[in-house]
Protein backbone atom coordinates (compact mmCIF):
# COMPACT_ATOMS: atom_id res chain seq x y z
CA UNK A 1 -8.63 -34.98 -5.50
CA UNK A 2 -5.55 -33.97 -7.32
CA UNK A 3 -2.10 -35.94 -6.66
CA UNK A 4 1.17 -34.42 -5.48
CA UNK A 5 2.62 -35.28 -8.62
CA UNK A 6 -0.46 -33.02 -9.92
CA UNK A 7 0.01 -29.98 -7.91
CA UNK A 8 3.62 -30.19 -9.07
CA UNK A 9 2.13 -30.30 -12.94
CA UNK A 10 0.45 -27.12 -11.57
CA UNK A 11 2.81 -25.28 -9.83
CA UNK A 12 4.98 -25.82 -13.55
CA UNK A 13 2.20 -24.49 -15.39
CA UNK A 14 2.04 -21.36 -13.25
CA UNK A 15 5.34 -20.35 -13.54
CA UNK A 16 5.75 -20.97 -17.19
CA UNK A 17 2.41 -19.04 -18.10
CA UNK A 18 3.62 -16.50 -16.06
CA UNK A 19 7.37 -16.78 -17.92
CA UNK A 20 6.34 -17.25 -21.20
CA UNK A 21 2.89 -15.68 -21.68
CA UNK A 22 1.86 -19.20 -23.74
CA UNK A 23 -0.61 -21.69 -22.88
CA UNK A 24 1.31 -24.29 -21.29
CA UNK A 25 0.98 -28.15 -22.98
CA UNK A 26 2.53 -31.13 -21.36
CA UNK A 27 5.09 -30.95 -23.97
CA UNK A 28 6.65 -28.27 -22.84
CA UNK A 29 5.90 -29.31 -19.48
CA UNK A 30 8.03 -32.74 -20.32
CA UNK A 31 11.08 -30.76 -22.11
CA UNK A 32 11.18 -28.05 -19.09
CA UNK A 33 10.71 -30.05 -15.98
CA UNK A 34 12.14 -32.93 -14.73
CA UNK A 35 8.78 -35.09 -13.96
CA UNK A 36 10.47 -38.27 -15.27
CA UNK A 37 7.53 -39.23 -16.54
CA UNK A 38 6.16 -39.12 -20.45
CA UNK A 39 3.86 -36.79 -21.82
CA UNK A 40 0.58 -38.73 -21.72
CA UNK A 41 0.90 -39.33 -17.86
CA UNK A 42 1.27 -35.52 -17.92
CA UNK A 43 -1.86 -34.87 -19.58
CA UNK A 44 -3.75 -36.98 -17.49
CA UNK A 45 -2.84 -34.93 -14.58
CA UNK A 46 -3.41 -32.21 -16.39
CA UNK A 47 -6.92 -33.60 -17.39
CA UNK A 48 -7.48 -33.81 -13.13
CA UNK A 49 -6.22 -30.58 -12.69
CA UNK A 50 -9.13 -29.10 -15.55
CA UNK A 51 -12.05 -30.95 -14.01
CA UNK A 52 -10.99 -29.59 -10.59
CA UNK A 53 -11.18 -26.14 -12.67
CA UNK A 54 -7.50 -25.21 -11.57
CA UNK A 55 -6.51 -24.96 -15.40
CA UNK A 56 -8.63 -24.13 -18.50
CA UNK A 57 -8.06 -24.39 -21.73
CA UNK A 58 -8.43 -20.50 -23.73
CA UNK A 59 -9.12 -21.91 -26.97
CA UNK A 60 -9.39 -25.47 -28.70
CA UNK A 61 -6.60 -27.54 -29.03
CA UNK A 62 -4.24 -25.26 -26.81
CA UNK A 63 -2.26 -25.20 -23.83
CA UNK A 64 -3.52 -24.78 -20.51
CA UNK A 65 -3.31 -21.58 -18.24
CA UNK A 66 -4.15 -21.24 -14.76
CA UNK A 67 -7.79 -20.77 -12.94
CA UNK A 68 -8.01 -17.75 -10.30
CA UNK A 69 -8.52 -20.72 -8.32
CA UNK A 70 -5.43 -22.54 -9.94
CA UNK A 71 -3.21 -19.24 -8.89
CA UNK A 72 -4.92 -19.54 -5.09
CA UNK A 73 -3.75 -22.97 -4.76
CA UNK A 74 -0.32 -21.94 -6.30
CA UNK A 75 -0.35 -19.02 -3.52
CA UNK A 76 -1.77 -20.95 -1.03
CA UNK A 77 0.45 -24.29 -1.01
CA UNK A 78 2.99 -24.30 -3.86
CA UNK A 79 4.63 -20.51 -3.69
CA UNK A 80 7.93 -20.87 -2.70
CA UNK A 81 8.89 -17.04 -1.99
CA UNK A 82 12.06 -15.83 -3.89
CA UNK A 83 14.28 -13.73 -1.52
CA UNK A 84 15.63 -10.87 -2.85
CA UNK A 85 19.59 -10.25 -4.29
CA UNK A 86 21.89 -8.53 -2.33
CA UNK A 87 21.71 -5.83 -4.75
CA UNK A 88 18.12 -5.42 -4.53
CA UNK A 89 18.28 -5.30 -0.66
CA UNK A 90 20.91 -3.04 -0.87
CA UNK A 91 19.40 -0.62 -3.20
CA UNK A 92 15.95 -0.41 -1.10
CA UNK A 93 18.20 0.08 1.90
CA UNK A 94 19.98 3.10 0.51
CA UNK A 95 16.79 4.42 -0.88
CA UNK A 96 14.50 4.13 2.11
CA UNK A 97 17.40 5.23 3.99
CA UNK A 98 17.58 8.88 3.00
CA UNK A 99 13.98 9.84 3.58
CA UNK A 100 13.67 12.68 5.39
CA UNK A 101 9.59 12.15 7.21
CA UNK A 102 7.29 9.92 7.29
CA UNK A 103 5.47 11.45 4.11
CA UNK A 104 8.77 11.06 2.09
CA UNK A 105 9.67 8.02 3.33
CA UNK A 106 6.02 6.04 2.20
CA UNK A 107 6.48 7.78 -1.17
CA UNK A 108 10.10 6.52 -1.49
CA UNK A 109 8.50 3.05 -0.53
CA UNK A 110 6.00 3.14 -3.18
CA UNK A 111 8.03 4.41 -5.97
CA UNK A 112 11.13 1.40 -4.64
CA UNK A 113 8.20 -1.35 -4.78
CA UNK A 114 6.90 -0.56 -8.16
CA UNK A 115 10.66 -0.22 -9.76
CA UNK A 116 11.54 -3.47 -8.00
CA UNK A 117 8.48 -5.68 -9.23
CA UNK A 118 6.52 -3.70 -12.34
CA UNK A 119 3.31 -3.74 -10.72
CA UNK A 120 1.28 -0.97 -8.68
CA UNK A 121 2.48 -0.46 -5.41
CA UNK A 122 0.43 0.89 -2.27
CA UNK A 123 0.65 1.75 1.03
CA UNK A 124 -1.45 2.90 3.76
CA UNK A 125 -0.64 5.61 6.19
CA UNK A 126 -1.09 4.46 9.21
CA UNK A 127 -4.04 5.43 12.03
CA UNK A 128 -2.73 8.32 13.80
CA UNK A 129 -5.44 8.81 15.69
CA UNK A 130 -3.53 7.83 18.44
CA UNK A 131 -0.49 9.39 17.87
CA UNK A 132 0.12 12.51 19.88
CA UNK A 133 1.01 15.80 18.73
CA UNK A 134 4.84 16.81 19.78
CA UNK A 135 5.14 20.32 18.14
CA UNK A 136 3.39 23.20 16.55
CA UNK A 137 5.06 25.99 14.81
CA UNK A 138 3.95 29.21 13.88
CA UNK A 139 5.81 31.64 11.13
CA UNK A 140 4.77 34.37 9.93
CA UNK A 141 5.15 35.38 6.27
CA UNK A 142 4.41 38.55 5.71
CA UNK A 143 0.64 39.91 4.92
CA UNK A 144 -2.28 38.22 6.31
CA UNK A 145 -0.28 34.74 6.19
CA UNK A 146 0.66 32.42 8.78
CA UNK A 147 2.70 29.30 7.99
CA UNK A 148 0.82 26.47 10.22
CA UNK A 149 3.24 23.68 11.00
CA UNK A 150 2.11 20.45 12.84
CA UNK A 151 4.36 17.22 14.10
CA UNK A 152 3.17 14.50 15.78
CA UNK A 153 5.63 11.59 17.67
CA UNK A 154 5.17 9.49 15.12
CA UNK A 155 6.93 11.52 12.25
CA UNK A 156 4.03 12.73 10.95
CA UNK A 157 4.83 16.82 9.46
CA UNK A 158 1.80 19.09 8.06
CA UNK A 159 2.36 22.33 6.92
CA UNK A 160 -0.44 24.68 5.64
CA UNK A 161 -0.94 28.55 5.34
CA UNK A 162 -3.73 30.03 7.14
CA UNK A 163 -5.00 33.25 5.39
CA UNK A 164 -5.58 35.58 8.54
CA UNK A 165 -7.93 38.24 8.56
CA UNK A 166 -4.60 40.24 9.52
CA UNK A 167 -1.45 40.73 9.63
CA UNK A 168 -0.28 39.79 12.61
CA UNK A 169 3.09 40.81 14.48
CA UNK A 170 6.30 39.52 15.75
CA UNK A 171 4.52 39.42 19.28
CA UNK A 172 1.03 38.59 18.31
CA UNK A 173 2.88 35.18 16.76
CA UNK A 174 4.90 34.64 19.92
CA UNK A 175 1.65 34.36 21.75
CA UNK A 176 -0.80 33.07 19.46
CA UNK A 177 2.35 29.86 19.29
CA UNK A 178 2.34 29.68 22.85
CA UNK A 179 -1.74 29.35 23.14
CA UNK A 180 -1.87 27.00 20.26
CA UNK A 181 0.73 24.95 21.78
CA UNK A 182 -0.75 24.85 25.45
CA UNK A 183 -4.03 23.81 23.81
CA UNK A 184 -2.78 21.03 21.24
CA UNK A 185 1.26 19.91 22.49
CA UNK A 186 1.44 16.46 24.14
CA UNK A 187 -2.03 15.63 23.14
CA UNK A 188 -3.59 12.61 20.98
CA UNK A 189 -4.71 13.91 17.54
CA UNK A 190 -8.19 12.84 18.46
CA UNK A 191 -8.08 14.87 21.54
CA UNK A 192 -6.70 17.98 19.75
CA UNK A 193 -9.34 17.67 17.19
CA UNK A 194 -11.77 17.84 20.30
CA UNK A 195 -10.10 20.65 21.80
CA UNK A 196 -10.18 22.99 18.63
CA UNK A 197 -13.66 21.99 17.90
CA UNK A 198 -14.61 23.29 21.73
CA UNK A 199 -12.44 26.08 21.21
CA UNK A 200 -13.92 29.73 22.25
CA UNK A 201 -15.30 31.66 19.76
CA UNK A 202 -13.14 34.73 18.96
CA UNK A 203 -14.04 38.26 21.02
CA UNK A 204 -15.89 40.45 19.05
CA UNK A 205 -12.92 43.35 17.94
CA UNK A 206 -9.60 40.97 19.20
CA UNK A 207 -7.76 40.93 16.42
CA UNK A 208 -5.28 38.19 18.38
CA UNK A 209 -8.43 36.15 18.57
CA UNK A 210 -9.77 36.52 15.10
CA UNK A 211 -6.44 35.39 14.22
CA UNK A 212 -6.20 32.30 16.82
CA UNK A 213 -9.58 31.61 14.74
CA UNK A 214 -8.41 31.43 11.40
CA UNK A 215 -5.44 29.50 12.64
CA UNK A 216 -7.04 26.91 14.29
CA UNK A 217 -9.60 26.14 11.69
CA UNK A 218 -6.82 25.45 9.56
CA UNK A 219 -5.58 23.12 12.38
CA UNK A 220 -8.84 21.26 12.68
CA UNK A 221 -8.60 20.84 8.83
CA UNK A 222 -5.08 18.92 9.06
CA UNK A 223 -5.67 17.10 12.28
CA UNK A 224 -9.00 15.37 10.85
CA UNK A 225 -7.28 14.66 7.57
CA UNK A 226 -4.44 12.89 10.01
CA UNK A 227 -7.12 10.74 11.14
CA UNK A 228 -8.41 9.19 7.74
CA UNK A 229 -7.38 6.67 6.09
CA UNK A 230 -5.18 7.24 3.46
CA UNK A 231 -3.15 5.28 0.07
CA UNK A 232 0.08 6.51 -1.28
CA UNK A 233 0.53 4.81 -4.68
CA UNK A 234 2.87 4.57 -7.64
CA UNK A 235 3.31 3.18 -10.64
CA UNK A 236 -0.40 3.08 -12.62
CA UNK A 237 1.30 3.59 -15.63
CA UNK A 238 2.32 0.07 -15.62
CA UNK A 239 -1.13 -1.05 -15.94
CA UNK A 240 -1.58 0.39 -19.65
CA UNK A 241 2.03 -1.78 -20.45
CA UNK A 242 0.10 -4.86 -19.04
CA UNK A 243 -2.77 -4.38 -20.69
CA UNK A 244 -2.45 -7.79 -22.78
CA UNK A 245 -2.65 -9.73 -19.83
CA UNK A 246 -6.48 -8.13 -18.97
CA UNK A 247 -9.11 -9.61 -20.97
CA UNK A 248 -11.13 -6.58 -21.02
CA UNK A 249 -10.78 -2.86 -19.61
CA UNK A 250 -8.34 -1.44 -17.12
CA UNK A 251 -10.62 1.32 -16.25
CA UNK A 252 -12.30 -0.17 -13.14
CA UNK A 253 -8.29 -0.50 -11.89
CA UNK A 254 -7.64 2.70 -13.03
CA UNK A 255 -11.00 3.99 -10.99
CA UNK A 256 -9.62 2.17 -7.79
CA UNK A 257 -6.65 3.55 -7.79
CA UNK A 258 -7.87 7.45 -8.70
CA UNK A 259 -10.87 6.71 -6.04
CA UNK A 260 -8.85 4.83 -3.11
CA UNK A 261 -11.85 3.86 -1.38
CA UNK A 262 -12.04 0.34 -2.65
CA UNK A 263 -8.76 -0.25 -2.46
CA UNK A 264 -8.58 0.68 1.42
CA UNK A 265 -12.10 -1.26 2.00
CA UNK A 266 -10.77 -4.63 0.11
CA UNK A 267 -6.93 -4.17 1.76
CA UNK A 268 -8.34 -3.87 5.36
CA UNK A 269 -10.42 -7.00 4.34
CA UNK A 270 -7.72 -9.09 3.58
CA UNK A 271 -6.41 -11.98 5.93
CA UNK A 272 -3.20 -12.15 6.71
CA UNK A 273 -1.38 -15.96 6.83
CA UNK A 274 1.01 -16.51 9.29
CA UNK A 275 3.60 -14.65 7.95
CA UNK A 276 1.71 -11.56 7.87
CA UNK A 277 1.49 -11.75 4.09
CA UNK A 278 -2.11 -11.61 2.11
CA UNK A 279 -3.60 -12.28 -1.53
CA UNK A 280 -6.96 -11.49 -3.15
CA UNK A 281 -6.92 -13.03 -6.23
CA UNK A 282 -9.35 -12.22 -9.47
CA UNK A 283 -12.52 -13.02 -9.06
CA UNK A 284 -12.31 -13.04 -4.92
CA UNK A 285 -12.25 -9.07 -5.90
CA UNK A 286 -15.45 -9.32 -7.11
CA UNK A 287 -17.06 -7.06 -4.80
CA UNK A 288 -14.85 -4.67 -5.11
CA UNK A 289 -14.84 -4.90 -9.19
CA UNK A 290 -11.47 -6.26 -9.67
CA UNK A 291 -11.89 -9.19 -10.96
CA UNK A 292 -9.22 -9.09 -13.73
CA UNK A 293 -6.45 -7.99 -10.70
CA UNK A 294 -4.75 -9.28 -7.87
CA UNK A 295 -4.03 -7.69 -4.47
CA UNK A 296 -1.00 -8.43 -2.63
CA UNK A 297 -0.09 -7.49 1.14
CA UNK A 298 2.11 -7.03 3.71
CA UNK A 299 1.87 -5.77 7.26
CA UNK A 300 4.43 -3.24 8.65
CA UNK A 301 4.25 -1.26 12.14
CA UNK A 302 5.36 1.70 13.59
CA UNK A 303 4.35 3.43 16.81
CA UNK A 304 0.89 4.86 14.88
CA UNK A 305 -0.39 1.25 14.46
CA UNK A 306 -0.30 -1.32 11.88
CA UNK A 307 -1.10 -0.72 8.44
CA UNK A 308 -0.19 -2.81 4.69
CA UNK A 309 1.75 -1.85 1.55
CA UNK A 310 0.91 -3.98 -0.95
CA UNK A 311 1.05 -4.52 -5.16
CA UNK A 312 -1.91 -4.25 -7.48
CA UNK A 313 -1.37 -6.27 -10.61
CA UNK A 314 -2.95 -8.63 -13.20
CA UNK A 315 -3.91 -11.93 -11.91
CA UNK A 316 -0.78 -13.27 -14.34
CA UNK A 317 1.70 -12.27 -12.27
CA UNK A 318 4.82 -13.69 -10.34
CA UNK A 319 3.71 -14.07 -6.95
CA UNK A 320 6.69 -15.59 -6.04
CA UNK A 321 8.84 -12.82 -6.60
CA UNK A 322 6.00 -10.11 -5.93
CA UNK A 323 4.95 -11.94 -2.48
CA UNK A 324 8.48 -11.87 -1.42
CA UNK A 325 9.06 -7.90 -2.36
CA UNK A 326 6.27 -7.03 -0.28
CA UNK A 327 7.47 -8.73 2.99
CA UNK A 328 10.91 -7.45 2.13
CA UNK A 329 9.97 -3.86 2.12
CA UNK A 330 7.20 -4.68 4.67
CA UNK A 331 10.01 -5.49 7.23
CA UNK A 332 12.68 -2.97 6.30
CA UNK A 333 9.61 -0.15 6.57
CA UNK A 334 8.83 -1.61 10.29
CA UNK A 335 12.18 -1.53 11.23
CA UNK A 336 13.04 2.33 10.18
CA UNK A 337 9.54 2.96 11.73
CA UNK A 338 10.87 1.44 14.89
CA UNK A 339 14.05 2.88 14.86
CA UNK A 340 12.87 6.34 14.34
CA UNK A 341 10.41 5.77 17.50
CA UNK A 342 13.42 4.77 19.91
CA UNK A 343 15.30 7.59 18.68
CA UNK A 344 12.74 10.18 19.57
């Protein structure tokens, strides 16, 4: 068992290994923090803290630097969460603020996480499975071309062109809008990706129904890729600037974050404490062949459902700081989601 005075010792080394890059000796430890006590009684907790393999040693006759299970413990009981300056509020406000959909909005989130912290950011879309779909517009663009717009209530915009196997007119896109909307307007996405799947095959000569075709398939296309699961992410070039703190290749980071699917399986695995927050740490990600990184989330909400944005890092990292970004943008993203759901 290691004493309060001990998880202290701990909580000191964290933060200065994560400072200063050093092994941390109980020197330093004496000099920088006020324990009030000398530097042998430090070592001896120290020496408790090693055997409870919450600190090792990375070469003889050095400092000490923290475990993956030193950094849970850190997480887990000692992480006092920094809040954010006015002026970092303020400029994720502002930023967040001028999004114009849903699409912009989780990219301006990414892009204000990574600038604020350093490390990877992610977020999820969330499910819209069960979101409904509020508008569908049709435009014509001259040629075999048809510019397929979708909306759903929950902000969600897709636009696609739909190569046609003619070109249609001013009237045969009046009515092809008005069929496409009785079939798909005011239902789930599910639902309308039932309905276009059931949809009657195209009259043999009907040009208006070869075209309805062609349309819709490109429909069906969007509406299934609404329902999967998807990561926006920014800043991976970070990773090759932190590439001191990995002991050996950033490739299998790089993978997850050009593949996704890990990093969607191990985020929906995560458990969330009480404050919605979450933290796989090193070698917790072993599964998911992250060892050498850390995963940090946040649940937000919106009228789609829940989903996380979150940081991807180096297990040297500041959680303090980075745990308290991610429930800061977490909570602003909820409450524009909200907002924009009263307003419509």
């Amino acid at each position: 068992m290691v004493s309060e005075r001990g998880l202290q010792v701990l909580r000191a080394i964290v933060q200065d290994y994560v400072d200063t890059r050093e092994p941390v000796g109980s020197k330093a430890i004496v000099e920088r923090h006020a324990f009030g006590v000398s530097a042998a009684t430090i070592r001896n907790d120290m020496a408790q803290l090693e055997d409870e393999d919450l600190i090792v040693a990375p070469h003889t006759s050095s400092g000490r630097v923290p475990t993956d299970k030193g950094y849970r413990v850190f997480v887990d009981h000692l992480a006092e969460l920094r809040p954010l300056s006015t002026a970092q509020r303020s400029a994720i406000t502002s930023f967040l603020d001028e999004a114009g959909d849903l699409d912009d909005l989780l990219a301006r989130t990414v892009r204000a996480l990574t600038q604020l912290t350093g490390q990877v950011a992610i977020v999820q879309y969330p499910s819209f499975a069960r979101a409904n779909l509020s508008h569908v517009e049709l435009v014509a663009l001259g040629g075999p071309r048809v510019l397929v717009i979708l909306v759903t209530d929950t902000g969600r915009v897709s636009q696609r062109i739909a190569l046609v196997p003619f070109e249609p007119t001013e009237s045969d896109v009046v009515q092809l809008r008005a069929r496409v909307g009785a079939l798909l307007v005011g239902r789930s996405v599910a639902d309308c990706a039932q309905a276009v799947a059931s949809a009657d095959a195209p009259r043999p000569g009907n040009s208006l129904d070869a075209i309805a075709d062609a349309v819709l398939r490109i429909v069906g296309e969007e509406l299934d890729e609404f329902r999967q699961d998807r990561l926006v992410m920014a800043g991976a070039a970070t990773l090759a600037k932190r590439e001191s703190d990995f002991r050996g290749s950033i490739y299998p980071l790089l993978e997850a974050i050009e593949e996704q699917v890990t990093l969607l399986r191990l985020m929906s695995e995560m458990v969330a404490d009480e404050q919605g927050l979450s933290a796989s740490i090193g070698r917790e990600n072993e599964p998911f062949g992250l060892i050498e990184a850390s995963v940090l989330a946040s649940r937000y909400d919106g009228n789609a459902g829940g989903a996380r944005v979150g940081l991807l890092g180096p297990t040297r990292m500041d959680y303090s700081s980075n745990l308290a970004a991610v429930r800061a943008v977490a909570h602003y993203l909820t409450r524009l989601l909200e907002d924009d759901d009263t307003a419509r």
